[in-house]
C-alpha atoms as a PDB file:
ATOM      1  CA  UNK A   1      25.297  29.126   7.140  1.00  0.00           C
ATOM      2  CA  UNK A   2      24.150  26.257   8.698  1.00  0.00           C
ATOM      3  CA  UNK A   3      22.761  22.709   6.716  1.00  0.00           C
ATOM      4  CA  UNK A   4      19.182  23.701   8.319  1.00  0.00           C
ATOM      5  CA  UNK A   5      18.937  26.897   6.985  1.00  0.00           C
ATOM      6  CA  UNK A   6      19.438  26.259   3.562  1.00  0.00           C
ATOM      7  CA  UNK A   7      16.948  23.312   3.536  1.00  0.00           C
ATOM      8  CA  UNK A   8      14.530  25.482   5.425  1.00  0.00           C
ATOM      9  CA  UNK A   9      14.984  28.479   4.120  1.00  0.00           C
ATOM     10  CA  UNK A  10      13.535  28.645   0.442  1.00  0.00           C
ATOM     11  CA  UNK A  11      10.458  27.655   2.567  1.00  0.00           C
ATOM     12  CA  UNK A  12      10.380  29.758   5.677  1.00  0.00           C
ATOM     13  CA  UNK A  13      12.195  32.976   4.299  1.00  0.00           C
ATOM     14  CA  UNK A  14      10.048  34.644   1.589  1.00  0.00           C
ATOM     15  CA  UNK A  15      11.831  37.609   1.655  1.00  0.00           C
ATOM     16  CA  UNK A  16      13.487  36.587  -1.590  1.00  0.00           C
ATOM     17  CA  UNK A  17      10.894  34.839  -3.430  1.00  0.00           C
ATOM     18  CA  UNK A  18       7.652  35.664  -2.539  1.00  0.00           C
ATOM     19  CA  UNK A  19       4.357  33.071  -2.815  1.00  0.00           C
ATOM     20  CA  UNK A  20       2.706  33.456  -5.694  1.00  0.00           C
ATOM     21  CA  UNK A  21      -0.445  35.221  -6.067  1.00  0.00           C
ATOM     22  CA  UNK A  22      -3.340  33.063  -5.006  1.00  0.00           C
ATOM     23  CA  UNK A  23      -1.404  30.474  -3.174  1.00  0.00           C
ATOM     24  CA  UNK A  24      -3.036  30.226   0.482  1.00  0.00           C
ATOM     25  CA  UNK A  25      -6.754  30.361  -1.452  1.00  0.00           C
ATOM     26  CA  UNK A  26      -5.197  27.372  -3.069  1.00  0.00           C
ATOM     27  CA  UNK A  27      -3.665  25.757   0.370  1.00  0.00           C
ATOM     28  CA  UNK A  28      -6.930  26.762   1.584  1.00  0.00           C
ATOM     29  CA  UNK A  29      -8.931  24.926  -0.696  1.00  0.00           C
ATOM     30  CA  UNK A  30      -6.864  22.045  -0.976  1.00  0.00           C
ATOM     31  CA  UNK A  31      -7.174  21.716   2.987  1.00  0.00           C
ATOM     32  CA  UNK A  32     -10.750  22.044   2.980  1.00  0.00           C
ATOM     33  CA  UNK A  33     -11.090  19.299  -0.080  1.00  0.00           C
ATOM     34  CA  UNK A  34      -8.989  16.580   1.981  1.00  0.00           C
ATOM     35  CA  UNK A  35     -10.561  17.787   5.247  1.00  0.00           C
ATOM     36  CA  UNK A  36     -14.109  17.384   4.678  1.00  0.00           C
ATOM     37  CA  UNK A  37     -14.407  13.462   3.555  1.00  0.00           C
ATOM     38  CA  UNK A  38     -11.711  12.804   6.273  1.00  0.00           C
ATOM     39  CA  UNK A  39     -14.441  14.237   8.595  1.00  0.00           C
ATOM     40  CA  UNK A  40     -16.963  12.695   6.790  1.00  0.00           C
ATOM     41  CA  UNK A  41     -15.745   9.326   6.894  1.00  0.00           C
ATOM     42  CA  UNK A  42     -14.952   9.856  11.061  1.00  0.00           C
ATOM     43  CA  UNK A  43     -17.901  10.561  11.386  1.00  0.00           C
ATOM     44  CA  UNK A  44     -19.776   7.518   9.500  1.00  0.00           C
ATOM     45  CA  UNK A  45     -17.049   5.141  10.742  1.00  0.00           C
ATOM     46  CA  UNK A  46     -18.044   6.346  14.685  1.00  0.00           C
ATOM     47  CA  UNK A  47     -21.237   5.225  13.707  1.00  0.00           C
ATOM     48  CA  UNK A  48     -20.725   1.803  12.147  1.00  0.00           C
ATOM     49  CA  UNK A  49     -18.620   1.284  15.198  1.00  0.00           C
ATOM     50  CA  UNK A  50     -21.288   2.307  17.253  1.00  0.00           C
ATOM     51  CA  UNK A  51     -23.906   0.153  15.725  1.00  0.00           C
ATOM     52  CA  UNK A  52     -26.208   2.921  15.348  1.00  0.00           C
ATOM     53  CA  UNK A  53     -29.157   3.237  12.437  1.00  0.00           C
ATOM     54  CA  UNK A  54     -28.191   4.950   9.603  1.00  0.00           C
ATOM     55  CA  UNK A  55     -30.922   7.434   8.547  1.00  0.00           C
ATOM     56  CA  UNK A  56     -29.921   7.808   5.058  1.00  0.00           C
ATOM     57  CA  UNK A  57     -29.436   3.920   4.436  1.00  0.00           C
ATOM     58  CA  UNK A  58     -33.637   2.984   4.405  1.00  0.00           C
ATOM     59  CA  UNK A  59     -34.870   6.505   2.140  1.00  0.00           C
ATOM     60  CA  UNK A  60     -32.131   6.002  -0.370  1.00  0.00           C
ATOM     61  CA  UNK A  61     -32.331   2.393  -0.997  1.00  0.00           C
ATOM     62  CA  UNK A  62     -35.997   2.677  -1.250  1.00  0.00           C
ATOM     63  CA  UNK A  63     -36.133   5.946  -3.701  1.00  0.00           C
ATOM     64  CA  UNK A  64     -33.580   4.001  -5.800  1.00  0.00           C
ATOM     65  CA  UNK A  65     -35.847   0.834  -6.062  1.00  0.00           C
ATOM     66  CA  UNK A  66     -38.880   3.215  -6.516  1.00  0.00           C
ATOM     67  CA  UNK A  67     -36.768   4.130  -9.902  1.00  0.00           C
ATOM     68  CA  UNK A  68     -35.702   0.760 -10.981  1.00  0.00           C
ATOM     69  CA  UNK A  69     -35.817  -0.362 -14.642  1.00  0.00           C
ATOM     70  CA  UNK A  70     -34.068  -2.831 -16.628  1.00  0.00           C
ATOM     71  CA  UNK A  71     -32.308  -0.049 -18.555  1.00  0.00           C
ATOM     72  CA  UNK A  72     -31.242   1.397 -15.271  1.00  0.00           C
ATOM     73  CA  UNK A  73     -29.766  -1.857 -14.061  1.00  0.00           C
ATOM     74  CA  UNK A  74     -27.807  -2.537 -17.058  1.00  0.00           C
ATOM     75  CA  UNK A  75     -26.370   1.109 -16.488  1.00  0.00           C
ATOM     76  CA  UNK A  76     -25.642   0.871 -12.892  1.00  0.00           C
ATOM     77  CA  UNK A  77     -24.038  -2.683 -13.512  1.00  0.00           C
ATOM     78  CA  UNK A  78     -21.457  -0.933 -16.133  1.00  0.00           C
ATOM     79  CA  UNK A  79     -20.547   1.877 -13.763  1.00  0.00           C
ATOM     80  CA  UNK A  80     -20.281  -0.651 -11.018  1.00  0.00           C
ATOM     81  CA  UNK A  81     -18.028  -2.794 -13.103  1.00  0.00           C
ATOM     82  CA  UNK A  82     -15.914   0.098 -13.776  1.00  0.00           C
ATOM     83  CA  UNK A  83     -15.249   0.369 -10.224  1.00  0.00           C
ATOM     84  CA  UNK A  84     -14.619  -2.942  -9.739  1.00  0.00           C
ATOM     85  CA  UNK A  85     -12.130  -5.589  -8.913  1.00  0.00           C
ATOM     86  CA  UNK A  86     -11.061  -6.687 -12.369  1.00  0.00           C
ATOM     87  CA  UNK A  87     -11.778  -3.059 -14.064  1.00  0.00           C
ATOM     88  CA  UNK A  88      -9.542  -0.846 -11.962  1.00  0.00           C
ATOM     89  CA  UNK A  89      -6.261  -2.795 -11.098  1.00  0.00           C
ATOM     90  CA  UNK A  90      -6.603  -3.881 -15.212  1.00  0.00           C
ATOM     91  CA  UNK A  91      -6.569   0.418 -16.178  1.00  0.00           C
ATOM     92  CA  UNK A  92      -4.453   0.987 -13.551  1.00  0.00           C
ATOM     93  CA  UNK A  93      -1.293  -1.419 -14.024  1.00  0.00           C
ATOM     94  CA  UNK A  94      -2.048  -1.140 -17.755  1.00  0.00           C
ATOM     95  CA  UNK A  95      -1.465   3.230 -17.449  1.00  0.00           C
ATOM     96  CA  UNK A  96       1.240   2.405 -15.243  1.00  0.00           C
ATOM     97  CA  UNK A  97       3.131  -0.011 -17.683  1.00  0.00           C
ATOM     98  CA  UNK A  98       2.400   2.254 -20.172  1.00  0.00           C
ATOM     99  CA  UNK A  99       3.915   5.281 -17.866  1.00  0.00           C
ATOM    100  CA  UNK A 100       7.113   2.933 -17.232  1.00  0.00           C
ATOM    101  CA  UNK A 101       7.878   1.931 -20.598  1.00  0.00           C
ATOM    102  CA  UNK A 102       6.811   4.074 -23.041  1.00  0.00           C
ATOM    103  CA  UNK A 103       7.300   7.165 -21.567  1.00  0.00           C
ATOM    104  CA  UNK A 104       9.857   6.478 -19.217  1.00  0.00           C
ATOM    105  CA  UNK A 105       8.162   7.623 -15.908  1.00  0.00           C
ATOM    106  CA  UNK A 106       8.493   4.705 -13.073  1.00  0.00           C
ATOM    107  CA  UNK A 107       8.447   7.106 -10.352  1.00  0.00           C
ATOM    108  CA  UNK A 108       4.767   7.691 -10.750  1.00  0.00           C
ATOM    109  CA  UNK A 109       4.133   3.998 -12.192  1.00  0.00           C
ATOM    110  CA  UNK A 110       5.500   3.434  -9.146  1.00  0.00           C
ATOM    111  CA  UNK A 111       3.416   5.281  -6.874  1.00  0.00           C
ATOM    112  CA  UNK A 112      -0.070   4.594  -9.240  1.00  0.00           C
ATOM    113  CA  UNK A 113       0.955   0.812  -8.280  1.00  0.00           C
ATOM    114  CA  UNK A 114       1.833   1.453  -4.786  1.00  0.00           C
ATOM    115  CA  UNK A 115      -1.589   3.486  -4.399  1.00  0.00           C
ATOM    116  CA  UNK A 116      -3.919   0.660  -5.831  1.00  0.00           C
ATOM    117  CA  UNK A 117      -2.045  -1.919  -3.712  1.00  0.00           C
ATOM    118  CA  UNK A 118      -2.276   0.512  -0.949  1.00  0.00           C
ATOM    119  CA  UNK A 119      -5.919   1.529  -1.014  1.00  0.00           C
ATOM    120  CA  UNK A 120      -6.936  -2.538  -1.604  1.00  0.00           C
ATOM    121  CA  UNK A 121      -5.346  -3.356   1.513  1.00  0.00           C
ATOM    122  CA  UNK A 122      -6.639  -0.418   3.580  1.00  0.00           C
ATOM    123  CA  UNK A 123      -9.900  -1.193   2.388  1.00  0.00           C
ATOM    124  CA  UNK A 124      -9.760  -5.037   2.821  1.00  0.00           C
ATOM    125  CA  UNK A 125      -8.297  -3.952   6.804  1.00  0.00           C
ATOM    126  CA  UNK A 126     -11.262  -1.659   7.436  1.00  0.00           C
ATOM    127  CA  UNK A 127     -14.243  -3.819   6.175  1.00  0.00           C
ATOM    128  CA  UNK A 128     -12.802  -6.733   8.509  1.00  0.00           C
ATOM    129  CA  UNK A 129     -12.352  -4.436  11.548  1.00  0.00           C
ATOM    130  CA  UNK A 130     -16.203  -2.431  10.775  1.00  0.00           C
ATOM    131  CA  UNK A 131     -17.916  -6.329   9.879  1.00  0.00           C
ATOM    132  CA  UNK A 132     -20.699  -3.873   8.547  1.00  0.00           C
ATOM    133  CA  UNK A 133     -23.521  -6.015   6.643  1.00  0.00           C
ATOM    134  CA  UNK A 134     -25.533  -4.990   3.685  1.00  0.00           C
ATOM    135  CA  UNK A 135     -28.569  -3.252   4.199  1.00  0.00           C
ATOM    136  CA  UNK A 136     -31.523  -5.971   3.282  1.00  0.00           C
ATOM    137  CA  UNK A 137     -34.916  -3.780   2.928  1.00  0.00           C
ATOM    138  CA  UNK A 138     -35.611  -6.014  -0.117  1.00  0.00           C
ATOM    139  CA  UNK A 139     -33.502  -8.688  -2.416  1.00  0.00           C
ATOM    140  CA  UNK A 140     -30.704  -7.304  -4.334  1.00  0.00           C
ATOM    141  CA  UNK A 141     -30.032  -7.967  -7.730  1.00  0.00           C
ATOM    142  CA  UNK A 142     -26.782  -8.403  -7.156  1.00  0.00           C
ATOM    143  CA  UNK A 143     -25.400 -10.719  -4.328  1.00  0.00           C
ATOM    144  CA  UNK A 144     -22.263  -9.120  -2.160  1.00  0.00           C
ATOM    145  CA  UNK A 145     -20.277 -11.245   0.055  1.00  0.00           C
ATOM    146  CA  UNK A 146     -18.139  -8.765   1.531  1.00  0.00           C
ATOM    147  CA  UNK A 147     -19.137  -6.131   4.233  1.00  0.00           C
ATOM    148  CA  UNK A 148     -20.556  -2.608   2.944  1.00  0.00           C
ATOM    149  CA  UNK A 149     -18.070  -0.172   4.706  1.00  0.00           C
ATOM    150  CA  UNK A 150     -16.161   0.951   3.684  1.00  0.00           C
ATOM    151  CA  UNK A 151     -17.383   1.231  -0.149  1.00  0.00           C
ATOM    152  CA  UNK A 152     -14.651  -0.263  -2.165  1.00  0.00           C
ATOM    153  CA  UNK A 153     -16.111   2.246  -4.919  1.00  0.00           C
ATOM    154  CA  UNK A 154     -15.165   5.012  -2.916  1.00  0.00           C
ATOM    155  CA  UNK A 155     -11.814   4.371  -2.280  1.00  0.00           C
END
């Protein structure tokens, strides 16, 4: 018996060992969850590129300033904060240290570290290459220097 066919064959030969019940629903699903912002973001990005209008961009902003409050402000602040540049990379390394140390885990420290680094520098590397502004139907109450997309917060 050949190397190959013992690396490959607990994964093409199910003779033995069948899939568990369940298990393309779950492939399925899992395909369809990573698929659909991938699109998504294609999509959006093709038409940042382009310079073309974004319909949504206008409506929204305008609905959310229609339901502006102070109390609101203060909330969205926090959340935004949470997302932000000192918040995240603070939880992050902090869960990872914790991972490493206490419970002995630097294999997914690692990778926790790895994927903040990761998804700062992707994101840094696609706002520079998009050079999308801010929207500016009105003033903001918060000043942004950086370009809008991609949205930091949804990386």
């Amino acid at each position: 018996m050949s190397p190959a066919r013992d690396v490959f064959g607990s994964i093409v030969d199910r003779d033995q060992v069948p899939l568990p019940r369940g298990t393309w629903r779950i492939f399925g699903l899992a395909f369809v969850g990573f698929a659909t912002p991938v699109i998504g973001f294609v999509e959006l990005a093709e038409r940042v590129r382009g310079n073309a209008p974004l319909s949504f961009d206008r409506p929204l902003m305008l609905w959310i300033r229609r339901r502006h409050s102070p109390r609101r402000t203060r909330l969205v602040r926090a959340v935004t904060e949470l997302g932000g540049v000192t918040a995240v990379p603070v939880v992050a390394l902090s869960v990872a240290g914790y991972l490493a140390a206490v419970r002995g885990s630097r294999r997914p420290a690692a990778l926790l570290t790895v994927s903040l680094v990761g998804s700062t520098v992707i994101n840094s590397v696609l706002k520079v290459m998009y050079r999308r502004t801010r929207p500016t139907f009105f003033a903001h109450i918060v000043q942004e220097e950086s370009y809008s997309f991609p949205s930091g917060h949804a990386m």
